[in-house]
C-alpha atoms as a PDB file:
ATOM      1  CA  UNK A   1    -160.986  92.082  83.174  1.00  0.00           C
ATOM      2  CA  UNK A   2    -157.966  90.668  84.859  1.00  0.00           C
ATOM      3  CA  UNK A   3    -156.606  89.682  81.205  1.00  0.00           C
ATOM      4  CA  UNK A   4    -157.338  93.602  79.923  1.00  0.00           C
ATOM      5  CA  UNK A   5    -155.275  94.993  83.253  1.00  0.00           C
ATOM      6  CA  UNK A   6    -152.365  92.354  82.815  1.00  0.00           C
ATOM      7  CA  UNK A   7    -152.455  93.402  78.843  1.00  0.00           C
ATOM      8  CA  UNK A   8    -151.767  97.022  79.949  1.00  0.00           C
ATOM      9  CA  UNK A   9    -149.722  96.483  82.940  1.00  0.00           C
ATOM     10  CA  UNK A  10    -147.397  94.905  80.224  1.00  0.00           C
ATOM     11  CA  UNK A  11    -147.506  97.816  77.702  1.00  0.00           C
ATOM     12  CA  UNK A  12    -146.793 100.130  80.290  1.00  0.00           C
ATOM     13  CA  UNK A  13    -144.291  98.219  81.691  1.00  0.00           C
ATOM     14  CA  UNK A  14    -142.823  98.129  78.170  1.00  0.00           C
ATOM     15  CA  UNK A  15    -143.134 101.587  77.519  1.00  0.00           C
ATOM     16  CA  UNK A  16    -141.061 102.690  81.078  1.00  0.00           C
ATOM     17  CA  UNK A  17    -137.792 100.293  80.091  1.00  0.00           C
ATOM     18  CA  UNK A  18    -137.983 101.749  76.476  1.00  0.00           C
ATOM     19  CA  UNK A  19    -137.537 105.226  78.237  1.00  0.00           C
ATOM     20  CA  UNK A  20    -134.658 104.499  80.870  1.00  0.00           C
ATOM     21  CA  UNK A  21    -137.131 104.005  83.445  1.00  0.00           C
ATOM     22  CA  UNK A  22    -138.219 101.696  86.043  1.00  0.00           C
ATOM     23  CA  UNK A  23    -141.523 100.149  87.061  1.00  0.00           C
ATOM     24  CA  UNK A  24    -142.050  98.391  90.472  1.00  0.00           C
ATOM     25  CA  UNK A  25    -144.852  96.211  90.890  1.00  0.00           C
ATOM     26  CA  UNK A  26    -146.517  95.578  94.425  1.00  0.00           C
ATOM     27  CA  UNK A  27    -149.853  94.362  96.318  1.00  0.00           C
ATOM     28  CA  UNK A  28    -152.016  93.976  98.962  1.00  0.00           C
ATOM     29  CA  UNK A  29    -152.578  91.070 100.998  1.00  0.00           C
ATOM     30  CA  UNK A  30    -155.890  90.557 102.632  1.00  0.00           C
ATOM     31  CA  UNK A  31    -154.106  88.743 105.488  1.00  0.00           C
ATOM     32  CA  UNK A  32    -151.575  91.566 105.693  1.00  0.00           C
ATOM     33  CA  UNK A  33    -154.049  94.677 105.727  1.00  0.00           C
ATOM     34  CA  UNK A  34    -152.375  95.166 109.117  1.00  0.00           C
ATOM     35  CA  UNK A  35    -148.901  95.472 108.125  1.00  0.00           C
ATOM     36  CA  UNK A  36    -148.577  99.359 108.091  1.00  0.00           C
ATOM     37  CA  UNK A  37    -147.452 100.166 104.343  1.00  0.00           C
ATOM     38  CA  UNK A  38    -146.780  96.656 102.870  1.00  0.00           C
ATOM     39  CA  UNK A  39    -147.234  97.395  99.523  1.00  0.00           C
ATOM     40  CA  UNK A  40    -144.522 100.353  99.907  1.00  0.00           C
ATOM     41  CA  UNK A  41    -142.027  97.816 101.959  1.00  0.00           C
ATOM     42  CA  UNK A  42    -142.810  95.412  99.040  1.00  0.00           C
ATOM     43  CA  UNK A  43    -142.058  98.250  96.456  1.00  0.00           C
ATOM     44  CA  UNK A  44    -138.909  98.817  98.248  1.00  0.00           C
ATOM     45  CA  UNK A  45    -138.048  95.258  98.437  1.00  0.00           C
ATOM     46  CA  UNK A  46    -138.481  94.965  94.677  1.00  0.00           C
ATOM     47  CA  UNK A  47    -136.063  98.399  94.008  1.00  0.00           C
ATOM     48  CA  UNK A  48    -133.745  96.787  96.181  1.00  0.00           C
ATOM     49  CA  UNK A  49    -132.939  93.731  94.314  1.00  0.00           C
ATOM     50  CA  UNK A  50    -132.952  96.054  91.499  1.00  0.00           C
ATOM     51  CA  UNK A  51    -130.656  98.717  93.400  1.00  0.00           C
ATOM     52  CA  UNK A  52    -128.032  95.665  93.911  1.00  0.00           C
ATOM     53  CA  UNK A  53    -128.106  94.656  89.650  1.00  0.00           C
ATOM     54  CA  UNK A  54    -126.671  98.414  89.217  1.00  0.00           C
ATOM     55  CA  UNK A  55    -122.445  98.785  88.386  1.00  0.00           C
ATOM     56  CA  UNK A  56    -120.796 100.133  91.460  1.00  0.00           C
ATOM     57  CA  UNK A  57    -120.514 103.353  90.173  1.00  0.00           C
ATOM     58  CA  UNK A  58    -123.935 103.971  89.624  1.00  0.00           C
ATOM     59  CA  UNK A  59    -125.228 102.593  93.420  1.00  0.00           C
ATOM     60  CA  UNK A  60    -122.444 105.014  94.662  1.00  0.00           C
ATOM     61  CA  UNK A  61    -123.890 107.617  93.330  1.00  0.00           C
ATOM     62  CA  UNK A  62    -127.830 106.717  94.076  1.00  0.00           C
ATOM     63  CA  UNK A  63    -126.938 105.719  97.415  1.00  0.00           C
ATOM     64  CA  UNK A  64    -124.449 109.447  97.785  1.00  0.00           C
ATOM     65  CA  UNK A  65    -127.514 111.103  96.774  1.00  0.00           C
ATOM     66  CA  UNK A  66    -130.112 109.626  98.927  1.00  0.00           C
ATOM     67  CA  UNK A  67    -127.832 109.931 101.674  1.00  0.00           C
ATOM     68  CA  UNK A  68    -127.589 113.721 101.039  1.00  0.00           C
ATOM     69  CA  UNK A  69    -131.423 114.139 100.434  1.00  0.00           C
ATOM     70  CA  UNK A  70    -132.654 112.656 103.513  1.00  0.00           C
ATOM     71  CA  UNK A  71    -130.027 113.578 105.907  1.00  0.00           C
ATOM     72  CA  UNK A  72    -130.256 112.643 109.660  1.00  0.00           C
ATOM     73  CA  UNK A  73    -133.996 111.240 109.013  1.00  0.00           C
ATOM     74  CA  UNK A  74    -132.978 108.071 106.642  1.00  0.00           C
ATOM     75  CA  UNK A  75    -134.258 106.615 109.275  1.00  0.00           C
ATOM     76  CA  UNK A  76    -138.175 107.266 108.671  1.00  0.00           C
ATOM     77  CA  UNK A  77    -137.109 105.430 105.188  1.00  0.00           C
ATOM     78  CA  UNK A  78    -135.945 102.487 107.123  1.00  0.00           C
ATOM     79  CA  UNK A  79    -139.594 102.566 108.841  1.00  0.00           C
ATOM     80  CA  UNK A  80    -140.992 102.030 105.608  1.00  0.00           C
ATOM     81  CA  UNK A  81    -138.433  98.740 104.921  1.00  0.00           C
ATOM     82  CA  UNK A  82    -135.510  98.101 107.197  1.00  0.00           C
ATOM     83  CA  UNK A  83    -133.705  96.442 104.508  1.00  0.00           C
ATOM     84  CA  UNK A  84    -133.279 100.012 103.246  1.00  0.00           C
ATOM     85  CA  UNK A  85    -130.393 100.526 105.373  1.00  0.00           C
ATOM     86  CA  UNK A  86    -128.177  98.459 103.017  1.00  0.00           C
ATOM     87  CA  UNK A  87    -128.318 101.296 100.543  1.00  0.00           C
ATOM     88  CA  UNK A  88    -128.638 104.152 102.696  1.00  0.00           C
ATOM     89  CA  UNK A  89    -126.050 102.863 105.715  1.00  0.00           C
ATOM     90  CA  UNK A  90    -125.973 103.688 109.149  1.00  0.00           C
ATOM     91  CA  UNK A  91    -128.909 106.054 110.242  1.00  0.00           C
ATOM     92  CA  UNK A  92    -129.088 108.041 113.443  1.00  0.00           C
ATOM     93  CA  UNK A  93    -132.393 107.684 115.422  1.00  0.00           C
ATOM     94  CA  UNK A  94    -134.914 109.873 114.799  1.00  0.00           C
ATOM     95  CA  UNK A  95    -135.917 112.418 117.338  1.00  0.00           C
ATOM     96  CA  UNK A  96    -138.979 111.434 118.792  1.00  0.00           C
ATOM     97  CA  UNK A  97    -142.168 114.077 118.140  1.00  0.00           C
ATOM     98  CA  UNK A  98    -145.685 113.808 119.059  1.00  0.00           C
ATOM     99  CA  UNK A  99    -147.718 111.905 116.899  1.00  0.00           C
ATOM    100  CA  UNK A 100    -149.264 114.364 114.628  1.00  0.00           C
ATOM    101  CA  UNK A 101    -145.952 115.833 113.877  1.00  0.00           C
ATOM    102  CA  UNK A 102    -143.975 112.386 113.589  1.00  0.00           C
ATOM    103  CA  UNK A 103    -146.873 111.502 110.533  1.00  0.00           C
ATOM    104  CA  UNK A 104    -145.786 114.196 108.994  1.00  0.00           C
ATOM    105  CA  UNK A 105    -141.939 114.184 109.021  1.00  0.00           C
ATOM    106  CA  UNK A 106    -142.890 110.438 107.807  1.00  0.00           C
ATOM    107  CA  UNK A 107    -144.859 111.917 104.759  1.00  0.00           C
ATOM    108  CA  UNK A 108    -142.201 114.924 104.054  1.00  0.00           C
ATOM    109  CA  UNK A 109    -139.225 112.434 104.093  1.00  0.00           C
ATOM    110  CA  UNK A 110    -141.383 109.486 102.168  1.00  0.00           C
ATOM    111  CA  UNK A 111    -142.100 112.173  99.904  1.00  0.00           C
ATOM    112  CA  UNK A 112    -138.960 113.622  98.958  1.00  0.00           C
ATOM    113  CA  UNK A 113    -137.641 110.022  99.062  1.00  0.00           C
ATOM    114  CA  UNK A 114    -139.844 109.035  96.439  1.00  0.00           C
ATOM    115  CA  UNK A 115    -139.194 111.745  93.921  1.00  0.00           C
ATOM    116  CA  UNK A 116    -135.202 111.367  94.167  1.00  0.00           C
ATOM    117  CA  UNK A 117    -136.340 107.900  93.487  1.00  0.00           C
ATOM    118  CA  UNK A 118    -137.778 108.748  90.224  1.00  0.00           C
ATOM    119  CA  UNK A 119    -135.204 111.433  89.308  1.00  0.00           C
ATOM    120  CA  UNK A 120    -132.292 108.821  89.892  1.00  0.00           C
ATOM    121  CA  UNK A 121    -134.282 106.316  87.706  1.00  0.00           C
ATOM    122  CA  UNK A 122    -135.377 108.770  84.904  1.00  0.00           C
ATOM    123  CA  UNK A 123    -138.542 108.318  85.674  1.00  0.00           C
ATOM    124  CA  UNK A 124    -140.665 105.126  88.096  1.00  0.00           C
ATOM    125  CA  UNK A 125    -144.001 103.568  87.971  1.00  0.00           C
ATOM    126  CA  UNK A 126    -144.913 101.954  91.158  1.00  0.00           C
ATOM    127  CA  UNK A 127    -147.702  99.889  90.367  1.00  0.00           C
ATOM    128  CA  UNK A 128    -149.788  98.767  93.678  1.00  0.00           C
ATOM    129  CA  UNK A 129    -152.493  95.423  92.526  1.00  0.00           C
ATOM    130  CA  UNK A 130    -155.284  94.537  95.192  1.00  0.00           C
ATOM    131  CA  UNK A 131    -155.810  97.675  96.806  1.00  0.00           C
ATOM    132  CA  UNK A 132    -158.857  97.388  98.447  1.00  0.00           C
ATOM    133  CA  UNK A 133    -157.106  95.048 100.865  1.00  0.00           C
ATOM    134  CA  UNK A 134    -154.494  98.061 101.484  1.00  0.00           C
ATOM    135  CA  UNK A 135    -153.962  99.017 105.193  1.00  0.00           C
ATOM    136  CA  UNK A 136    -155.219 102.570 106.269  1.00  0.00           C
ATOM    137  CA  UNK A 137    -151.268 104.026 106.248  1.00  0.00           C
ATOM    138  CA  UNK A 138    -150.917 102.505 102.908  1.00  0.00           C
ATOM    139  CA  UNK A 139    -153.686 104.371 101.819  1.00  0.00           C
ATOM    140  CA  UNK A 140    -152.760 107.745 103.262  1.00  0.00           C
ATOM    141  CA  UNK A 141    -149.046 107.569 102.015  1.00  0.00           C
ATOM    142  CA  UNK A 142    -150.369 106.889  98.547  1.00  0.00           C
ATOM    143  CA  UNK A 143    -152.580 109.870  98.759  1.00  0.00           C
ATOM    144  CA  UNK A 144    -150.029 112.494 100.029  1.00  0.00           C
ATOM    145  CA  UNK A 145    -147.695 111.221  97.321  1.00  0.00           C
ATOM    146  CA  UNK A 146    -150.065 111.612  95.242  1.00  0.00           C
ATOM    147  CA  UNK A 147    -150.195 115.047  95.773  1.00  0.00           C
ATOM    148  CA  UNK A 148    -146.814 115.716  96.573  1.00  0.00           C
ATOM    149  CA  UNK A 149    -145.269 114.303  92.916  1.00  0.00           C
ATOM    150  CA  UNK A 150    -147.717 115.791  90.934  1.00  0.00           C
ATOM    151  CA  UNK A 151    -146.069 116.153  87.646  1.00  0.00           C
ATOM    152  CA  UNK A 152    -142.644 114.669  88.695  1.00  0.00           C
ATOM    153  CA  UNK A 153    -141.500 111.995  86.830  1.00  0.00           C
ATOM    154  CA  UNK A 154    -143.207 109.051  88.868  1.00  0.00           C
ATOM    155  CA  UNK A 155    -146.677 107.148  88.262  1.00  0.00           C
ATOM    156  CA  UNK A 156    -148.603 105.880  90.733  1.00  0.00           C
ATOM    157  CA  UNK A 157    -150.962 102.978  89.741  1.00  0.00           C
ATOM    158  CA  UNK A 158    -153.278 101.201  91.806  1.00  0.00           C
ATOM    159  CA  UNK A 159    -155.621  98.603  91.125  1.00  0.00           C
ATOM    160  CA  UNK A 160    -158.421  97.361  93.007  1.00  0.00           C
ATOM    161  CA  UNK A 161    -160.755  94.245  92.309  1.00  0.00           C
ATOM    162  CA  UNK A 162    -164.403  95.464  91.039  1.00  0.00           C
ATOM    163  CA  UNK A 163    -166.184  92.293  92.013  1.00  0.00           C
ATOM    164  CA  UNK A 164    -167.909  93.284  94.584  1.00  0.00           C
ATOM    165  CA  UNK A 165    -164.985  92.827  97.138  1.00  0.00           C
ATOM    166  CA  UNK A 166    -165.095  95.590  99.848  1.00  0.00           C
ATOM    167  CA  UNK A 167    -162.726  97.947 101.908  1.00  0.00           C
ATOM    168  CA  UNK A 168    -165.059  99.476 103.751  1.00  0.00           C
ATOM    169  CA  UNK A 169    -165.289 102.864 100.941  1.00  0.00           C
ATOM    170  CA  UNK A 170    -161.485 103.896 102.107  1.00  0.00           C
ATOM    171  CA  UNK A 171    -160.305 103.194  98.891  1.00  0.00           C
ATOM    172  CA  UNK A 172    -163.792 105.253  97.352  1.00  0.00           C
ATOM    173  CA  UNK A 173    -163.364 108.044  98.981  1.00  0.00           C
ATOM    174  CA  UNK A 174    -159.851 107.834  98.029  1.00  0.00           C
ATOM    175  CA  UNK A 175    -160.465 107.502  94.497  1.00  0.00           C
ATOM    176  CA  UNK A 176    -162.863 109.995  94.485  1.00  0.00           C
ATOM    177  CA  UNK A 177    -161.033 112.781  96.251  1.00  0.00           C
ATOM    178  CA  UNK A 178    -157.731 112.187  94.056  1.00  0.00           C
ATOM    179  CA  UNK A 179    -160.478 112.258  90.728  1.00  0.00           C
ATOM    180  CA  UNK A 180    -161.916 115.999  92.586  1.00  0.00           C
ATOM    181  CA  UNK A 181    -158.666 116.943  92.594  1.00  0.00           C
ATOM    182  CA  UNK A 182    -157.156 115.804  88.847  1.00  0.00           C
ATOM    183  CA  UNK A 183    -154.679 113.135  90.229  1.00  0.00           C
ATOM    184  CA  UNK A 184    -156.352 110.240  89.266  1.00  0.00           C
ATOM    185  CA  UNK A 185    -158.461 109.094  86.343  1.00  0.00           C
ATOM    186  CA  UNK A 186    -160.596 106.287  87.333  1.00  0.00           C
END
């Protein structure tokens, strides 16, 4: 099974650099379920080092862009993966909320973040392997994005092992809701 998903991870991976685009690979670590979003810092992490291969010209105008997308709240990017703020510069603090609210600026701003992200790249696959060792805001940032990007140019694929290992049915009910609702084909 693991040979089949590798097989197809590599065609797909294939398919995005034939088209201009760029494909991210991440994962879940079962000793780092507790890290809030790791598989989105190690996403980042990865577009970083790819950020920094770009000409001048063109992280000028990714990083102008991002800059003028998220405005005064680059900073809920830099919650996601400090190491952000090498590409998006100095960000003002963010104006603290109550909670509810403050989850979703996060999701808004992760959101719109993610879908420059794409339209910058031509189009992105983030590809996320072990997910039912994903932490519970890893989860619920996957599912509002994938709601949010519907039919943008960005893919999100997860992966989860079927042998038996468990999450506790977050990642089910996940699945399942997303399949309800046509964003995922399982």
């Amino acid at each position: 099974m693991r040979v089949e998903r590798a097989r197809l991870a590599q065609e797909l991976r294939d398919y995005v650099y034939a088209q201009n685009g760029l494909f991210i690979e991440s994962k879940c670590y079962r000793a780092m379920n507790s890290f809030p979003f790791g598989p989105f810092h190690d996403a980042l992490d990865a577009y970083l080092a790819h950020f920094q291969r770009k000409p001048e010209f063109q992280r000028n105008d990714a990083a102008g862009a991002m800059r003028r997308e998220l405005g005064g709240l680059g900073g809920v990017i830099l919650r996601l993966n400090d190491e952000m703020g090498a590409l998006l510069g100095p960000c003002p603090p963010l104006v603290a909320i109550d909670p509810e609210r403050d989850t979703q600026r996060f999701l808004l701003v992760a959101g719109s973040f993610f879908r420059l992200l794409a339209e910058i790249e031509q189009s992105l696959v983030i590809q996320i392997d072990d997910l039912q060792w994903a932490d519970a805001a890893s989860l619920d940032l996957l599912a509002y994005l994938s709601h949010r990007l519907a039919g943008r140019r960005i893919c999100l694929v997860a992966c989860r092992r079927p042998d038996g290992v468990h999450d506790g049915g977050q990642v089910d009910r996940l699945l399942v809701d997303l399949a309800e609702e046509g964003s995922v084909m399982i």
